[in-house]
C-alpha atoms as a PDB file:
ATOM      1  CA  UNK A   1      72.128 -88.191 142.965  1.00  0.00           C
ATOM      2  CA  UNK A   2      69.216 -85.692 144.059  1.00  0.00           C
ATOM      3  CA  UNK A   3      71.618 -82.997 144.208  1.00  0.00           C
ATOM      4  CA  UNK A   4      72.311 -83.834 140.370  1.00  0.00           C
ATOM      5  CA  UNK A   5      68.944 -83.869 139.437  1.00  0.00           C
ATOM      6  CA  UNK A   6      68.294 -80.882 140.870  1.00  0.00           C
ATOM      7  CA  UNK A   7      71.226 -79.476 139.072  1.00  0.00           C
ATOM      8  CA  UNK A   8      69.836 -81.099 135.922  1.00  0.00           C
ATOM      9  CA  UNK A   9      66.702 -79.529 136.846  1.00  0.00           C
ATOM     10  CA  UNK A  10      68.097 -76.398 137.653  1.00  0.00           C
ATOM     11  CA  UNK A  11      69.981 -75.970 134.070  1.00  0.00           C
ATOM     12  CA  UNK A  12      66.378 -76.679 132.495  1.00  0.00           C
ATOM     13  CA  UNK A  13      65.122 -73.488 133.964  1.00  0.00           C
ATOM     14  CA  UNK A  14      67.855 -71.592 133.183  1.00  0.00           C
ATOM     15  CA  UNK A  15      67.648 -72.907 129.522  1.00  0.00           C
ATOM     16  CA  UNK A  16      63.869 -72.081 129.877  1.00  0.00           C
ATOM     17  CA  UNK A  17      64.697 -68.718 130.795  1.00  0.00           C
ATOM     18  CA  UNK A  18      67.057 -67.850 128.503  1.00  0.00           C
ATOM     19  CA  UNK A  19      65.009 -69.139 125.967  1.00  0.00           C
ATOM     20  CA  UNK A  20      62.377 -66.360 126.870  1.00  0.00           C
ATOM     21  CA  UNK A  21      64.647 -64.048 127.312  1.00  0.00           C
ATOM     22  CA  UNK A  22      65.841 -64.582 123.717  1.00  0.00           C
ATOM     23  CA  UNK A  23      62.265 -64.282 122.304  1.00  0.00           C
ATOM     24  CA  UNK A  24      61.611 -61.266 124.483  1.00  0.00           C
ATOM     25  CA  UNK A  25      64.762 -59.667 122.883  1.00  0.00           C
ATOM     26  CA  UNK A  26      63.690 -60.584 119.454  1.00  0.00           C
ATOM     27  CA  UNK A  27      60.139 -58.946 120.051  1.00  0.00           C
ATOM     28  CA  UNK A  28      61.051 -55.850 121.485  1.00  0.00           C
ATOM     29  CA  UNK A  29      63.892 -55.643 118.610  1.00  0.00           C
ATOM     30  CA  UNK A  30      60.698 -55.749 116.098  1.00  0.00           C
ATOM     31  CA  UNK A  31      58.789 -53.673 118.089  1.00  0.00           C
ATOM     32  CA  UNK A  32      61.489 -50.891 117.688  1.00  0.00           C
ATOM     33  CA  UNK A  33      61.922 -51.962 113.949  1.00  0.00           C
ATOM     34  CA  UNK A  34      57.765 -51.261 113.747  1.00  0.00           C
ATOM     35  CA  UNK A  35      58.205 -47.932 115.481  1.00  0.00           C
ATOM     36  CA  UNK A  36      60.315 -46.579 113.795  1.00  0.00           C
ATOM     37  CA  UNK A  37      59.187 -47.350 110.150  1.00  0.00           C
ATOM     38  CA  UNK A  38      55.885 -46.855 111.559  1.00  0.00           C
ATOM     39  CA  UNK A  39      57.027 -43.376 113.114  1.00  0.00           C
ATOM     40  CA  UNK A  40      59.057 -42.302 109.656  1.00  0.00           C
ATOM     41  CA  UNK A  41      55.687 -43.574 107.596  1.00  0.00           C
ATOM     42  CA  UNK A  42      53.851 -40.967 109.610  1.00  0.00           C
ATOM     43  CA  UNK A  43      56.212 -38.312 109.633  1.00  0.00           C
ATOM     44  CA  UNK A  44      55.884 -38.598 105.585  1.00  0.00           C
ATOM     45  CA  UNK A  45      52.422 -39.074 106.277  1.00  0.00           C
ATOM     46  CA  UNK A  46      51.525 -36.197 107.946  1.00  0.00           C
ATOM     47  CA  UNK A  47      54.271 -34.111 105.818  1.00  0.00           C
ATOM     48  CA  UNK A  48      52.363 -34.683 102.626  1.00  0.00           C
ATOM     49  CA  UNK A  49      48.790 -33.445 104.538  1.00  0.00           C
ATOM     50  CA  UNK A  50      50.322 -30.422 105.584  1.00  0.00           C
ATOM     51  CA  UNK A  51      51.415 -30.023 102.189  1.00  0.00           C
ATOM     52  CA  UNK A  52      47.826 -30.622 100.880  1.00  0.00           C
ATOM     53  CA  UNK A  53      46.728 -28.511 103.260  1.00  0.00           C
ATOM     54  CA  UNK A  54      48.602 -25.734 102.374  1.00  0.00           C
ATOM     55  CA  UNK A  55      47.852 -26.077  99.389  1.00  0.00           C
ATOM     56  CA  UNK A  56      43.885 -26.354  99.820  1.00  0.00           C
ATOM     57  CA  UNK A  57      44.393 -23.017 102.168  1.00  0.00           C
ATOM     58  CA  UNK A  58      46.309 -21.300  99.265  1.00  0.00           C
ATOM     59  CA  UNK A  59      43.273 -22.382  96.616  1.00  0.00           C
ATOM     60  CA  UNK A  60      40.485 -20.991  99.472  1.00  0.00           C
ATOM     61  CA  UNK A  61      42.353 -17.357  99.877  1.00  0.00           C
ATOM     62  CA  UNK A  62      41.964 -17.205  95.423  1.00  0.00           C
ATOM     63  CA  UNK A  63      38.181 -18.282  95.751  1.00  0.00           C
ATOM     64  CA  UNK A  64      37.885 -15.525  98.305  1.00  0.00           C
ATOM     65  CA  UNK A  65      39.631 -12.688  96.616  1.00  0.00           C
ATOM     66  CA  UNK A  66      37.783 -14.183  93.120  1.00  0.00           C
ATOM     67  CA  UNK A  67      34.279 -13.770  95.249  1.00  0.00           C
ATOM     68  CA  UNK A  68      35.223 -10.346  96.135  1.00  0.00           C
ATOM     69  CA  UNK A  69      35.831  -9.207  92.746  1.00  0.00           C
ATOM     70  CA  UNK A  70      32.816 -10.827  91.831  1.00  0.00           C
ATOM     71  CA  UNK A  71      30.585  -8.903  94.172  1.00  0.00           C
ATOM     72  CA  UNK A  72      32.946  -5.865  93.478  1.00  0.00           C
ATOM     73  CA  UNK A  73      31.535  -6.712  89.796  1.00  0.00           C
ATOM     74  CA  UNK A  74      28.226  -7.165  90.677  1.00  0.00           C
ATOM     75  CA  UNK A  75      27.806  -3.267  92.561  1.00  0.00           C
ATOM     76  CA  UNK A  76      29.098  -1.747  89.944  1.00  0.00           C
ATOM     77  CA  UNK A  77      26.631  -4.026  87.353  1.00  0.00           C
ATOM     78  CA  UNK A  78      23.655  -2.950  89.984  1.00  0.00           C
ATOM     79  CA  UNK A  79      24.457   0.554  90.300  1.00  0.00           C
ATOM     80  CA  UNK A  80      24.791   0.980  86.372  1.00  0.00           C
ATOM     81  CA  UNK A  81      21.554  -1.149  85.607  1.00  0.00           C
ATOM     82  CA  UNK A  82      19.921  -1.152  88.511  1.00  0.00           C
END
């Protein structure tokens, strides 16, 4: 009889085991599932910023060149009228 018991007990455990073995599974299969949309969501992220970016560098070089024609402009005003 012990030796059933302890086979009893024994098949508990296992159960136990398996049981967090299952959940541990499950877990690191949402983990992955998290990563990866996470991963893609910040690939599209960073995508659009370096689009923005781009953009916002593109807009900065036309302000330039506009504020050199405008001090081009303004030589030309201070050497006529000045």
């Amino acid at each position: 009889m012990d030796i059933e018991k302890e086979i009893a007990r024994l098949k508990e455990e296992v159960w136990r085991i398996d049981t967090k073995v299952q959940r541990c599974e499950s877990a690191i299969s949402v983990l992955e599932h998290n990563f990866k949309v996470t991963w893609e969501s910040d690939k599209e992220f960073r995508e659009d910023l370096e689009g923005e970016i781009e953009d916002l560098e593109d807009k900065i070089k036309e302000l330039e060149e506009r504020v050199e024609e405008l001090e081009e402009q303004n030589e030309e005003f201070m050497e006529e009228w000045g």
